[in-house]
C-alpha atoms as a PDB file:
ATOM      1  CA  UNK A   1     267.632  -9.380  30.996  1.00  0.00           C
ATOM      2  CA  UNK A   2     269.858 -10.147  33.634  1.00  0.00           C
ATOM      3  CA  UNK A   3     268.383 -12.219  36.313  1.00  0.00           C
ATOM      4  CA  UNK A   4     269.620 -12.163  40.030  1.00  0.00           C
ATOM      5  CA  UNK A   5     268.410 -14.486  42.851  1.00  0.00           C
ATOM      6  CA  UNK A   6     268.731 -12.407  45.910  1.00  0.00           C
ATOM      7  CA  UNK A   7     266.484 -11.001  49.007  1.00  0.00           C
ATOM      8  CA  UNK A   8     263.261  -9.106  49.328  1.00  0.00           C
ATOM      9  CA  UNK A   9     263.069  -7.509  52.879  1.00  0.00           C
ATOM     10  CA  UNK A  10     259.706  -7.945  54.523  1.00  0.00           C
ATOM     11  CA  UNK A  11     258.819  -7.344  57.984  1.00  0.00           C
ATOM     12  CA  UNK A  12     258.007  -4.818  60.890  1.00  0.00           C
ATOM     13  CA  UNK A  13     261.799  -2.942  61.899  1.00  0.00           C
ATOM     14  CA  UNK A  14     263.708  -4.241  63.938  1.00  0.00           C
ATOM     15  CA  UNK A  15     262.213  -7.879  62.543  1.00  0.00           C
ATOM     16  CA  UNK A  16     263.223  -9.236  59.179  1.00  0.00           C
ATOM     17  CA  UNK A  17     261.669 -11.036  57.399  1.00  0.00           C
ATOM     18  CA  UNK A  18     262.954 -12.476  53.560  1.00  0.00           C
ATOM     19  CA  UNK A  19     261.417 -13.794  50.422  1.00  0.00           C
ATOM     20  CA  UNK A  20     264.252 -15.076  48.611  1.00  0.00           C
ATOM     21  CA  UNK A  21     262.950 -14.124  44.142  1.00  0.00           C
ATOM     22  CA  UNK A  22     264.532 -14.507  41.419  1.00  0.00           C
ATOM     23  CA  UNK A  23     264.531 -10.624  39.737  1.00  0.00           C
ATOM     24  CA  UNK A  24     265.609  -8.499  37.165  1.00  0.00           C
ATOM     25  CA  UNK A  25     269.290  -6.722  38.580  1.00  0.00           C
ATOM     26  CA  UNK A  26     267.691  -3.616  37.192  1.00  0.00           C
ATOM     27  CA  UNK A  27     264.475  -3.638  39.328  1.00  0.00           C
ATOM     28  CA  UNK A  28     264.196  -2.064  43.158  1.00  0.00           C
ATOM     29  CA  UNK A  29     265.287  -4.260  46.313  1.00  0.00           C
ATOM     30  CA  UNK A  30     261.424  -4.677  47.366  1.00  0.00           C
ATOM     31  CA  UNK A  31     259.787  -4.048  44.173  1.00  0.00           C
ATOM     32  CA  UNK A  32     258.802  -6.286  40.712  1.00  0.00           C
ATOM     33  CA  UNK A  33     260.164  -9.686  40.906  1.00  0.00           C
ATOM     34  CA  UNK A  34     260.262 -12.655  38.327  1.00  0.00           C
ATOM     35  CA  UNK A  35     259.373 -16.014  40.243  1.00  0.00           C
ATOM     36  CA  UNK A  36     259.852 -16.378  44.734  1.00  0.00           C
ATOM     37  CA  UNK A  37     261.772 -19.205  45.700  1.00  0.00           C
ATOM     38  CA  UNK A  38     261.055 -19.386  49.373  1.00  0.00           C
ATOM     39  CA  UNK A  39     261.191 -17.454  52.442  1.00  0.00           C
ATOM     40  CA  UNK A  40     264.191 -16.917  54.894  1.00  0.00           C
ATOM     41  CA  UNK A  41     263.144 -16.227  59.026  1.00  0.00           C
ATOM     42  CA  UNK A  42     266.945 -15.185  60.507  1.00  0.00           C
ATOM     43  CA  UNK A  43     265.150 -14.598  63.964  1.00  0.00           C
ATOM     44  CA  UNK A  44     264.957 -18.019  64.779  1.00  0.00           C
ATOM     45  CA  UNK A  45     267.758 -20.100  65.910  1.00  0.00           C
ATOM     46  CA  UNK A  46     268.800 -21.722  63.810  1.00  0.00           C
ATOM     47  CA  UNK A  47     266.828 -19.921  60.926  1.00  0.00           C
ATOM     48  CA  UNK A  48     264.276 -21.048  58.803  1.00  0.00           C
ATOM     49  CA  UNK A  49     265.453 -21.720  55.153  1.00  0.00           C
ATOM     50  CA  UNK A  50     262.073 -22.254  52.952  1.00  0.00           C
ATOM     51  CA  UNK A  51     263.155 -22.917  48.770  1.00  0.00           C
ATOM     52  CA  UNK A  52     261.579 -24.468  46.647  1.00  0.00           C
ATOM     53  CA  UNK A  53     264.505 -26.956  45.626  1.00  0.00           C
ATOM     54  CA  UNK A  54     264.028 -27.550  41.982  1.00  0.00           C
ATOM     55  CA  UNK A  55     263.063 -24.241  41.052  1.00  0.00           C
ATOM     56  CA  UNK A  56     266.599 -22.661  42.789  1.00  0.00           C
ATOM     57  CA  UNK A  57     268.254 -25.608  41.202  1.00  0.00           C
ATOM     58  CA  UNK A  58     266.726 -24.573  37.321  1.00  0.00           C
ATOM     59  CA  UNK A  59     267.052 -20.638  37.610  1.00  0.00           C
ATOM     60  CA  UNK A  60     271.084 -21.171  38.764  1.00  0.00           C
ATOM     61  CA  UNK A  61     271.642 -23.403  36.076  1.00  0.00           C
ATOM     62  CA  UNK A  62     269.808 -21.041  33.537  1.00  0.00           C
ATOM     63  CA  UNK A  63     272.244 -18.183  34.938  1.00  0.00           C
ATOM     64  CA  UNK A  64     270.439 -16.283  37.456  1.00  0.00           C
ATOM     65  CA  UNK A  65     273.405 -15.117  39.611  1.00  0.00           C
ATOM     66  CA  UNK A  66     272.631 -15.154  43.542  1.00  0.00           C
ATOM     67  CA  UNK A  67     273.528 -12.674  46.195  1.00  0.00           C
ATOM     68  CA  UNK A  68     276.246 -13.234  48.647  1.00  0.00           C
ATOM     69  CA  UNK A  69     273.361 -14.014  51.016  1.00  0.00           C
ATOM     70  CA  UNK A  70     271.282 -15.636  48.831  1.00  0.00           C
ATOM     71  CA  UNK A  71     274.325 -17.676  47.605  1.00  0.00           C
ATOM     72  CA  UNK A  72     275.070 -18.635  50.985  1.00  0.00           C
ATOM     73  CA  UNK A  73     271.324 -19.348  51.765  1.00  0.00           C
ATOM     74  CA  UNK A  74     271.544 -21.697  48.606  1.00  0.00           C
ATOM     75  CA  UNK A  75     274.300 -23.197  49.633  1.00  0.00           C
ATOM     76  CA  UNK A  76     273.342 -24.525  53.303  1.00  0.00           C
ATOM     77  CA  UNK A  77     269.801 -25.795  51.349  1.00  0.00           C
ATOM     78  CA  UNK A  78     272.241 -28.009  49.061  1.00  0.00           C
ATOM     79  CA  UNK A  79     271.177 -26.242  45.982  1.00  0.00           C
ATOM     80  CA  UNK A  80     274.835 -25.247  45.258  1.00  0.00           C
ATOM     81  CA  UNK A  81     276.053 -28.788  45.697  1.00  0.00           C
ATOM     82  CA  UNK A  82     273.404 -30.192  43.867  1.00  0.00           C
ATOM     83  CA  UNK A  83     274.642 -28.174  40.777  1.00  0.00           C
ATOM     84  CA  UNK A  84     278.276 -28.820  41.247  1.00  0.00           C
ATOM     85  CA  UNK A  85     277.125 -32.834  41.197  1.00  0.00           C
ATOM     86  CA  UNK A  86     275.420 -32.081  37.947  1.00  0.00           C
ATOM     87  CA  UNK A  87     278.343 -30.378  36.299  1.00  0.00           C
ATOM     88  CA  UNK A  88     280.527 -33.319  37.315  1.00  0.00           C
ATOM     89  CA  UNK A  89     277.825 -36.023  35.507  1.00  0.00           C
ATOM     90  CA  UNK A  90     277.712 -33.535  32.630  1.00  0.00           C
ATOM     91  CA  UNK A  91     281.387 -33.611  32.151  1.00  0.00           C
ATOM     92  CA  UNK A  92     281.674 -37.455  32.683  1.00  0.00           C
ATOM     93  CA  UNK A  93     283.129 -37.936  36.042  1.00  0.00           C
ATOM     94  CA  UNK A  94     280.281 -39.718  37.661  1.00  0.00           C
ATOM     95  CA  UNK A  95     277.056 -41.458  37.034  1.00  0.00           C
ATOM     96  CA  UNK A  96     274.023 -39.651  37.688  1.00  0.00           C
ATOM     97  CA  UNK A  97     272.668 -42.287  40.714  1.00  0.00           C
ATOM     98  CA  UNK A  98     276.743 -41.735  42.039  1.00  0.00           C
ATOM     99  CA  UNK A  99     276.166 -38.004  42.444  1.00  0.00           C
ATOM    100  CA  UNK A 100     272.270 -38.788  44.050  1.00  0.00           C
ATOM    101  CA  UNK A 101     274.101 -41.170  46.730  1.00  0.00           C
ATOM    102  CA  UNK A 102     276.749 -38.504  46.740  1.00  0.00           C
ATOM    103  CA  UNK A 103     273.767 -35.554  47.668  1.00  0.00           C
ATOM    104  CA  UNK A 104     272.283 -37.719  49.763  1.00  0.00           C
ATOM    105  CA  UNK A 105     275.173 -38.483  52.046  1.00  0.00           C
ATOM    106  CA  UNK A 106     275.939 -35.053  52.040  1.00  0.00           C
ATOM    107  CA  UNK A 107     272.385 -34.237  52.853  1.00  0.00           C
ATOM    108  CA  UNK A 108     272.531 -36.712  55.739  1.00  0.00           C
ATOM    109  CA  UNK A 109     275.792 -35.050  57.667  1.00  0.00           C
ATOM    110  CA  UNK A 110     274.349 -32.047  57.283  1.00  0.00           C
ATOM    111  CA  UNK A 111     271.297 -32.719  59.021  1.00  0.00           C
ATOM    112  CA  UNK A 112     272.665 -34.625  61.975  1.00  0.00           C
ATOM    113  CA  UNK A 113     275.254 -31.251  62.060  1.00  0.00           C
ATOM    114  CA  UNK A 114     271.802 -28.904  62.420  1.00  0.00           C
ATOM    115  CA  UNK A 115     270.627 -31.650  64.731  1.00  0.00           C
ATOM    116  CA  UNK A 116     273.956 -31.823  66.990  1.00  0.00           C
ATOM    117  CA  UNK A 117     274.050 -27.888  67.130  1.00  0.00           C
ATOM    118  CA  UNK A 118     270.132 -27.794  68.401  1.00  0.00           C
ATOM    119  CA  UNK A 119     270.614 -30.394  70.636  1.00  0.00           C
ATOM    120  CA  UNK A 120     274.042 -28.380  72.090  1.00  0.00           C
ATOM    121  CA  UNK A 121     272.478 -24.786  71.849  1.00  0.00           C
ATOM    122  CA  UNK A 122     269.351 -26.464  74.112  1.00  0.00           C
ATOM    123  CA  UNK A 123     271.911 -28.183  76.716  1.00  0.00           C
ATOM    124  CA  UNK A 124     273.577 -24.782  77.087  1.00  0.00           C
ATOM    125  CA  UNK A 125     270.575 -23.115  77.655  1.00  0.00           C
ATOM    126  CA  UNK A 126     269.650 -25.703  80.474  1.00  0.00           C
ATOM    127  CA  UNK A 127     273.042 -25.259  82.154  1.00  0.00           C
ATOM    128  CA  UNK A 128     272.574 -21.879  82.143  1.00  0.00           C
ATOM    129  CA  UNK A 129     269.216 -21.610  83.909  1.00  0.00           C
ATOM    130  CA  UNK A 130     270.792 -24.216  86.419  1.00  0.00           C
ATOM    131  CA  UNK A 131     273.427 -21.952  87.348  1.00  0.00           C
ATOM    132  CA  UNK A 132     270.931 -18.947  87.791  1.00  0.00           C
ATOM    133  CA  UNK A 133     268.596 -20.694  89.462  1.00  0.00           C
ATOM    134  CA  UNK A 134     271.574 -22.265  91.893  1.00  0.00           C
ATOM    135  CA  UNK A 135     272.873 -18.145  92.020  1.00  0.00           C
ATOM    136  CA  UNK A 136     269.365 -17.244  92.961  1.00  0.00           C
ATOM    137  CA  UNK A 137     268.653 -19.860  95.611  1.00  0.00           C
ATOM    138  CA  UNK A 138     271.917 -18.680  97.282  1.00  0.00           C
ATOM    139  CA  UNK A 139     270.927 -15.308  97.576  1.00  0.00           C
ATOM    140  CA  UNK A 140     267.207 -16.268  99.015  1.00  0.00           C
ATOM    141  CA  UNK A 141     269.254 -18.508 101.501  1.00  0.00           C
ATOM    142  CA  UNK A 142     271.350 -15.347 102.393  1.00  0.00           C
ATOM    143  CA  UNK A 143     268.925 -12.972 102.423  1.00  0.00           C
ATOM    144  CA  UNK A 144     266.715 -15.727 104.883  1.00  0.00           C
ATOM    145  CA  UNK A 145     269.879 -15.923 106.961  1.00  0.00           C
ATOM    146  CA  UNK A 146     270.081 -12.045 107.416  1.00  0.00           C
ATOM    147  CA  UNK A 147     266.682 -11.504 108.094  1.00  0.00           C
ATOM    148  CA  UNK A 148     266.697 -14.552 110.944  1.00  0.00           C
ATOM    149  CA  UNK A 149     269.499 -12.665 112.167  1.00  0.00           C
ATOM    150  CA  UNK A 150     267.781  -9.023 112.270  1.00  0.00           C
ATOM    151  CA  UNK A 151     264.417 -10.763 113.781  1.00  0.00           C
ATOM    152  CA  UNK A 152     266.910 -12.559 116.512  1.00  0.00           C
ATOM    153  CA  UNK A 153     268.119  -9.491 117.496  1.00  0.00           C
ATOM    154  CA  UNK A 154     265.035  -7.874 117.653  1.00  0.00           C
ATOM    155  CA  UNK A 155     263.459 -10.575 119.830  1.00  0.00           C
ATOM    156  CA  UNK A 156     266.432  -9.899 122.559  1.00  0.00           C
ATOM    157  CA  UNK A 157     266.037  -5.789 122.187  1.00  0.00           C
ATOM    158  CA  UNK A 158     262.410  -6.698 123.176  1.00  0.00           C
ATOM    159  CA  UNK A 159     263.078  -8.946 125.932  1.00  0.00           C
ATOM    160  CA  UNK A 160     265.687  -6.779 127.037  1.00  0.00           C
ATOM    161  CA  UNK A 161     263.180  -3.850 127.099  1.00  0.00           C
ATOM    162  CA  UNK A 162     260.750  -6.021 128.914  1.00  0.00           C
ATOM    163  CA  UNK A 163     262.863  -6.819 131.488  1.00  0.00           C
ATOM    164  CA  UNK A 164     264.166  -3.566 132.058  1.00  0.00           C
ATOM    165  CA  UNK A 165     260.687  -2.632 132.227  1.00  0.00           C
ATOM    166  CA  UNK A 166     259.525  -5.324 134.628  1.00  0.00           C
ATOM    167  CA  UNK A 167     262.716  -3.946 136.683  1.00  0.00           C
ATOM    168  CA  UNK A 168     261.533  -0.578 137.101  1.00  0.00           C
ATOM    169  CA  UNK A 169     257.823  -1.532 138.093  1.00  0.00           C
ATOM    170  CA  UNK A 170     258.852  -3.515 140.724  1.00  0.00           C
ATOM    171  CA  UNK A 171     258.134  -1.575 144.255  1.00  0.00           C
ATOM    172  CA  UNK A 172     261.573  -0.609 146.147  1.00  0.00           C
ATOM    173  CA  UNK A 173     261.733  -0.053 149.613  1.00  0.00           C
ATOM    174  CA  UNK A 174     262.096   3.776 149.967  1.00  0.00           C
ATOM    175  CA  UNK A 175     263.840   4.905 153.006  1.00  0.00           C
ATOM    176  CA  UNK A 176     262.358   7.115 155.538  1.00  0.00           C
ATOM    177  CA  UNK A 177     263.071  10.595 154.985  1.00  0.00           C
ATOM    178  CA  UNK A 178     264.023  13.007 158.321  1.00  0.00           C
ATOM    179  CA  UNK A 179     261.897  15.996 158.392  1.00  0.00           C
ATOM    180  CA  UNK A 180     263.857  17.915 161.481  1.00  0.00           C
ATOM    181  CA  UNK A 181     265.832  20.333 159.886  1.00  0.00           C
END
């Protein structure tokens, strides 16, 4: 029975959701699996990466071949390099605590990388609600200055009407009219 690590979609459309099992190649995408190994959320940013370490670490060492995407899920959980140190103390070229420093430091830089790229995707997002709200206070200053503007104007149509009304009320001296001819 050849096993594969891979993907099992879950989810409403439009909004994946992953269990990452380890299955028979033979059986369906969504359908009997052998063991789950965690869950994978690629909606959030970054995503959520859920595996059960040492249980990914046994079935890739028994042969259970992953996925592209469940390799490269693997992978970026430090299963893969976890492996790749225990090949190199099988074969001799390190100690087993000199491959567990090794993981660690490894483990280490990749966490303050996650961190860093939070930190940077959360100051971009800052900058960029600066800017619109610096674009939007612009407009509401323009739109203030227009509409001072329109109500200035109106103010002098009125007083002009006023005093071209006060104008015509006021009594003029009529000259007499000759009724000879």
């Amino acid at each position: 029975m050849p096993a594969k690590i891979r993907l099992q979609r879950h989810g409403k459309k439009g909004q994946p959701f992953y269990h990452i099992v380890v299955a028979d190649s033979r059986a369906p995408r969504d359908g009997k699996f052998i063991e789950k190994l965690g869950t994978y959320n690629p909606l959030t940013n970054p995503a959520q990466i859920n595996i059960k370490f040492d249980r990914a670490l046994y079935w890739y060492s028994v042969g259970a071949q992953p996925t592209d995407t469940a390799r490269s899920l693997l992978s970026k959980t430090g299963v893969m390099m976890k492996y790749h140190l225990m090949r190199g103390v099988q074969k001799g070229a390190m100690t087993e605590e000199q491959a567990e420093v090794k993981f660690q430091n490894w483990m280490k830089e990749k966490e303050a990388r996650l961190a860093n790229v939070a930190k940077t995707l959360e100051e971009k997002a800052r900058g960029e609600k600066k800017t619109r709200l610096e674009a939007e206070k612009q407009v509401n200053e323009a739109r203030a200055a227009e509409l001072a503007k329109k109500r200035l104007a109106e103010m002098e149509a009125k007083k002009a009407a006023e005093a071209e009304a006060a104008a015509e009320e006021a009594p003029v001296e009529e000259a007499p009219v000759a009724e000879g001819h």
